[in-house]
C-alpha atoms as a PDB file:
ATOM      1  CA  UNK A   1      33.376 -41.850  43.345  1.00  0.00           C
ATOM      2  CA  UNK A   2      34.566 -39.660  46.452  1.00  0.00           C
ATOM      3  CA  UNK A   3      37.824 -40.763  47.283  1.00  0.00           C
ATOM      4  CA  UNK A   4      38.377 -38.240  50.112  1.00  0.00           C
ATOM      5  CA  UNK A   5      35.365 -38.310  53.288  1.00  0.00           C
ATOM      6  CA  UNK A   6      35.340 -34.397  53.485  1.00  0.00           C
ATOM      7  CA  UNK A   7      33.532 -34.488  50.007  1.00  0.00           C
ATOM      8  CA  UNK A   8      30.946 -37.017  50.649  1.00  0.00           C
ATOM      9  CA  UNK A   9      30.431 -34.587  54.373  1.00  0.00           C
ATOM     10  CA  UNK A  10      30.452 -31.939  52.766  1.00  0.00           C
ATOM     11  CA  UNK A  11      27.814 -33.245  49.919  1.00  0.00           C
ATOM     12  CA  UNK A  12      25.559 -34.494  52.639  1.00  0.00           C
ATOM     13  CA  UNK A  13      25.699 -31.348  54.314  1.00  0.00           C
ATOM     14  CA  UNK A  14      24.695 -29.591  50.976  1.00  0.00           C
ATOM     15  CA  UNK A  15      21.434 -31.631  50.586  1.00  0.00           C
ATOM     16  CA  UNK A  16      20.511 -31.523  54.233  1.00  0.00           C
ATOM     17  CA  UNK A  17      20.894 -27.860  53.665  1.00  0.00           C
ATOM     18  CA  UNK A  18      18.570 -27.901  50.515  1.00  0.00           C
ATOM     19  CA  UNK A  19      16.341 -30.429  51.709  1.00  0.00           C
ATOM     20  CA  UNK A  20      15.968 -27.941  54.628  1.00  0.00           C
ATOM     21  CA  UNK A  21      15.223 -24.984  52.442  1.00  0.00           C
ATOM     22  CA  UNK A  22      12.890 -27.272  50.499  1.00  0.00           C
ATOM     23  CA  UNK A  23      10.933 -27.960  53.490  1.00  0.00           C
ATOM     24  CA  UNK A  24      10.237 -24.176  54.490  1.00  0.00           C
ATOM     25  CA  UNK A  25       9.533 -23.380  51.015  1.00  0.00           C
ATOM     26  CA  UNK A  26       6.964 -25.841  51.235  1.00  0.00           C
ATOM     27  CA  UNK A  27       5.716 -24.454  54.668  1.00  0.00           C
ATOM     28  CA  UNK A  28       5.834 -20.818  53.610  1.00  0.00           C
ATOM     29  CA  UNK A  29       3.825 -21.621  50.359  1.00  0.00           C
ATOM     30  CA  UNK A  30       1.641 -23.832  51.558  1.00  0.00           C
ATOM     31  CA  UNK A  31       0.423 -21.137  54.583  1.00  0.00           C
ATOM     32  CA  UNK A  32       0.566 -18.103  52.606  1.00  0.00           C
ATOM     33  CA  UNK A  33      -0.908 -18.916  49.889  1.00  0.00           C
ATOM     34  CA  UNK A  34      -3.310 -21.533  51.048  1.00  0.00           C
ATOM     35  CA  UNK A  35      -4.755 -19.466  54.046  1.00  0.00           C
ATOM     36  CA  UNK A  36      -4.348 -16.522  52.248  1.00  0.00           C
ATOM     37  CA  UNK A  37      -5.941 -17.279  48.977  1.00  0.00           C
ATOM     38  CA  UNK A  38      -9.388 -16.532  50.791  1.00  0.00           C
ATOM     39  CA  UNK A  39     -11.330 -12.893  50.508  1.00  0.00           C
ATOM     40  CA  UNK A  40      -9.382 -10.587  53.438  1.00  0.00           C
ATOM     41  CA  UNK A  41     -13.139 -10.396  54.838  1.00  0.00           C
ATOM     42  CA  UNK A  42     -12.946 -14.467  55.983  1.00  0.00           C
ATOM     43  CA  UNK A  43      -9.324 -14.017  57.156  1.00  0.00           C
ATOM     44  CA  UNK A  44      -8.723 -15.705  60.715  1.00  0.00           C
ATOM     45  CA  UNK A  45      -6.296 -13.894  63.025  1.00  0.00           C
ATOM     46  CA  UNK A  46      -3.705 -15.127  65.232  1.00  0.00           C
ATOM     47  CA  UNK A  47      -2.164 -12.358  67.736  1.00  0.00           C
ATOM     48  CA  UNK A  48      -3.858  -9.594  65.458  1.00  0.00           C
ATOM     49  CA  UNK A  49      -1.728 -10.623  62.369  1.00  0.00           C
ATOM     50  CA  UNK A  50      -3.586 -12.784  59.522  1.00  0.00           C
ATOM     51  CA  UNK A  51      -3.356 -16.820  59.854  1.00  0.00           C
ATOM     52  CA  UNK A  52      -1.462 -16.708  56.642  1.00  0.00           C
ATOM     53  CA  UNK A  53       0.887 -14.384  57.406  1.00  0.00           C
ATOM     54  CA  UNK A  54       1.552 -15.368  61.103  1.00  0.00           C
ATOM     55  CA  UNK A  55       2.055 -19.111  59.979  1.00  0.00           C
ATOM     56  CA  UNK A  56       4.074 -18.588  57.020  1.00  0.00           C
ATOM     57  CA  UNK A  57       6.213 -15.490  58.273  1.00  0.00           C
ATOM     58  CA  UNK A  58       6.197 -15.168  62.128  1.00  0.00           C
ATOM     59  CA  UNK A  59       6.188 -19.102  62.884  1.00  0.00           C
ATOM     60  CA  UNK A  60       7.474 -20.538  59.994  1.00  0.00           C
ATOM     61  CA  UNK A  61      10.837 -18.793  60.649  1.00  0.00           C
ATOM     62  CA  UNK A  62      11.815 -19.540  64.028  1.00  0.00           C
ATOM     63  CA  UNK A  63      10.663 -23.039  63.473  1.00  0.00           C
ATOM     64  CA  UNK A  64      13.045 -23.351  60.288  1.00  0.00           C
ATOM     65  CA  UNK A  65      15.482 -21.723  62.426  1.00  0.00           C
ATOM     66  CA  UNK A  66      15.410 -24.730  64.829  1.00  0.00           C
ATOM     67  CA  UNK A  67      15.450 -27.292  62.610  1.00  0.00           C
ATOM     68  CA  UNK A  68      18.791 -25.630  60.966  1.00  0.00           C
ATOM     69  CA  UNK A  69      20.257 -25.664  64.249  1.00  0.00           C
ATOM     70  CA  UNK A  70      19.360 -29.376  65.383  1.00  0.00           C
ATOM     71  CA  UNK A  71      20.640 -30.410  61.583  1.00  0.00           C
ATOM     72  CA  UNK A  72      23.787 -28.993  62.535  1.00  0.00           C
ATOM     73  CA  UNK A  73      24.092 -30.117  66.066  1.00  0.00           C
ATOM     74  CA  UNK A  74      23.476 -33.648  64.602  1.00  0.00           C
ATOM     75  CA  UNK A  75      24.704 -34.239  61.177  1.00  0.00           C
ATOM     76  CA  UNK A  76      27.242 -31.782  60.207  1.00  0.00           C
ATOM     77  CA  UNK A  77      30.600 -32.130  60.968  1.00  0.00           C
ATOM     78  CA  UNK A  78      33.566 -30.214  62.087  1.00  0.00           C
ATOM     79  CA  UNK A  79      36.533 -31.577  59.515  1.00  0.00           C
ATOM     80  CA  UNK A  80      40.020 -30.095  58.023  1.00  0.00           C
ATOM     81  CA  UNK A  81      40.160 -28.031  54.987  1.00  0.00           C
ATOM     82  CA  UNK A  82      43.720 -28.463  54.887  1.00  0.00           C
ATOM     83  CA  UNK A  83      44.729 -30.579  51.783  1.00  0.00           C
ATOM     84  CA  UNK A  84      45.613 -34.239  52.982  1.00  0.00           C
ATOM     85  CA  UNK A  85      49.014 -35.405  53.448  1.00  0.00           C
ATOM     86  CA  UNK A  86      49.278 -37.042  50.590  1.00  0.00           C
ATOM     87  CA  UNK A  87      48.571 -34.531  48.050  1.00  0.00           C
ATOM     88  CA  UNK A  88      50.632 -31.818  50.039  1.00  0.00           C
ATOM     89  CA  UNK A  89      53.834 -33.794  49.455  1.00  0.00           C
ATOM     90  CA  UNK A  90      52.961 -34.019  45.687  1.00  0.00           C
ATOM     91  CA  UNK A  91      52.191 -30.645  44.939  1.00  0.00           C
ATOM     92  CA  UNK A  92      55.037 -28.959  46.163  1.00  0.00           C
ATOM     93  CA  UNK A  93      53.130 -27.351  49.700  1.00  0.00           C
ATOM     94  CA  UNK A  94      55.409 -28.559  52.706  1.00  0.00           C
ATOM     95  CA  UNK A  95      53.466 -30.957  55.664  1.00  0.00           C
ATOM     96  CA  UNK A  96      51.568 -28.622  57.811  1.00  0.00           C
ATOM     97  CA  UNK A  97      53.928 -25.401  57.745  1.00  0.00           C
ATOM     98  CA  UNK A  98      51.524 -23.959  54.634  1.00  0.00           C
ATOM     99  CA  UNK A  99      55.497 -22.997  52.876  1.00  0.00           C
ATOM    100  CA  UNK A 100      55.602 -23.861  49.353  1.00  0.00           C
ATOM    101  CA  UNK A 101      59.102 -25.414  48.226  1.00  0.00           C
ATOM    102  CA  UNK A 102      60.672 -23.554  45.845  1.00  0.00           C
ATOM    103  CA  UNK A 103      60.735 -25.564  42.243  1.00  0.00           C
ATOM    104  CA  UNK A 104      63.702 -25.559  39.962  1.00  0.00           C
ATOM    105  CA  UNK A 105      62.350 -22.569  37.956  1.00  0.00           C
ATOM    106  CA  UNK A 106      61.505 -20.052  41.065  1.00  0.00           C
ATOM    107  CA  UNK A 107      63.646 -17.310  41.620  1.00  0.00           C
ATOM    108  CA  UNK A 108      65.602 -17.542  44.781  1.00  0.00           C
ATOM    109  CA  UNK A 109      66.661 -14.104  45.645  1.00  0.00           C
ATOM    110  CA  UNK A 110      64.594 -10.619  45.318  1.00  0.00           C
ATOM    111  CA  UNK A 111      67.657  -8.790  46.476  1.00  0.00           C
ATOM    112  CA  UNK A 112      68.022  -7.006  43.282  1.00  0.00           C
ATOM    113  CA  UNK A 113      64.398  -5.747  43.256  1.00  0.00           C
ATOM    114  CA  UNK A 114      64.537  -2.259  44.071  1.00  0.00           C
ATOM    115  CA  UNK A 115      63.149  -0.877  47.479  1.00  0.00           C
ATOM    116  CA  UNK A 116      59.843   1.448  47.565  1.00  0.00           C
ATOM    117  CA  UNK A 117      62.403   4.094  48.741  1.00  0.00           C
ATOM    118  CA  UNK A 118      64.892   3.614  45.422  1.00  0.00           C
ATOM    119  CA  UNK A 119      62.351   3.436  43.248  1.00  0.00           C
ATOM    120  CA  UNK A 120      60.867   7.236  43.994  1.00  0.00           C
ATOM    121  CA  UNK A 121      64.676   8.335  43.964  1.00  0.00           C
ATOM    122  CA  UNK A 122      65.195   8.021  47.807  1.00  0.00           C
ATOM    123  CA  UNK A 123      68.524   6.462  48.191  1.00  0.00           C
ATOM    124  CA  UNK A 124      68.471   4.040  50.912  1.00  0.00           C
ATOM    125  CA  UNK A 125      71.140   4.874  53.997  1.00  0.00           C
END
């Protein structure tokens, strides 16, 4: 289906990503409104915040931030987002210089455009 790797990278890095999310969703919900479905009166407390909240909130985030930043370390990739070879040389973009070649309809010359200057009445000297 994905003839080029970058798109199969970049897809696996998309549902890493999401799977990610999908797992501190889970952890969020599942503290906050497990632990904190109970009357305020019964609420544990960790470091003077509610169980809940410091499990869902204070925790949850730093431990989602890790995980983000092993998932990168490990699985995502640094790649090109040049257009390959191939398709450069068929669309007209010359190899690696980022210059398009002019076609045979482009116009060649914008000599006869008029200057900023000319075109408020300021002849050019």
């Amino acid at each position: 289906m994905w003839k080029d790797k970058r798109f199969r990278q970049a897809n696996r890095e998309a549902l890493l990503a999401l799977a990610a999310y999908g797992i501190y969703f889970l952890w969020w919900y599942g503290f906050g409104y497990g632990l904190g479905d109970a009357d305020p009166d019964n609420y544990t407390y960790v470091f003077g915040f509610p169980a809940w909240f410091f499990y869902s909130c204070l925790l949850g985030y730093p431990l989602i931030t890790l995980l983000l930043w092993v998932l990168v370390r490990l699985f995502f990739k640094d790649m090109p987002l040049d257009a390959d070879p191939v398709e450069e040389s068929a669309s007209g973009v010359d190899g690696g210089s980022g210059t398009v070649n002019p076609g045979p309809c482009s116009v060649q010359s914008r000599a006869a455009a008029p200057s900023p200057a000319q075109q408020h009445g300021k002849a050019e000297k």
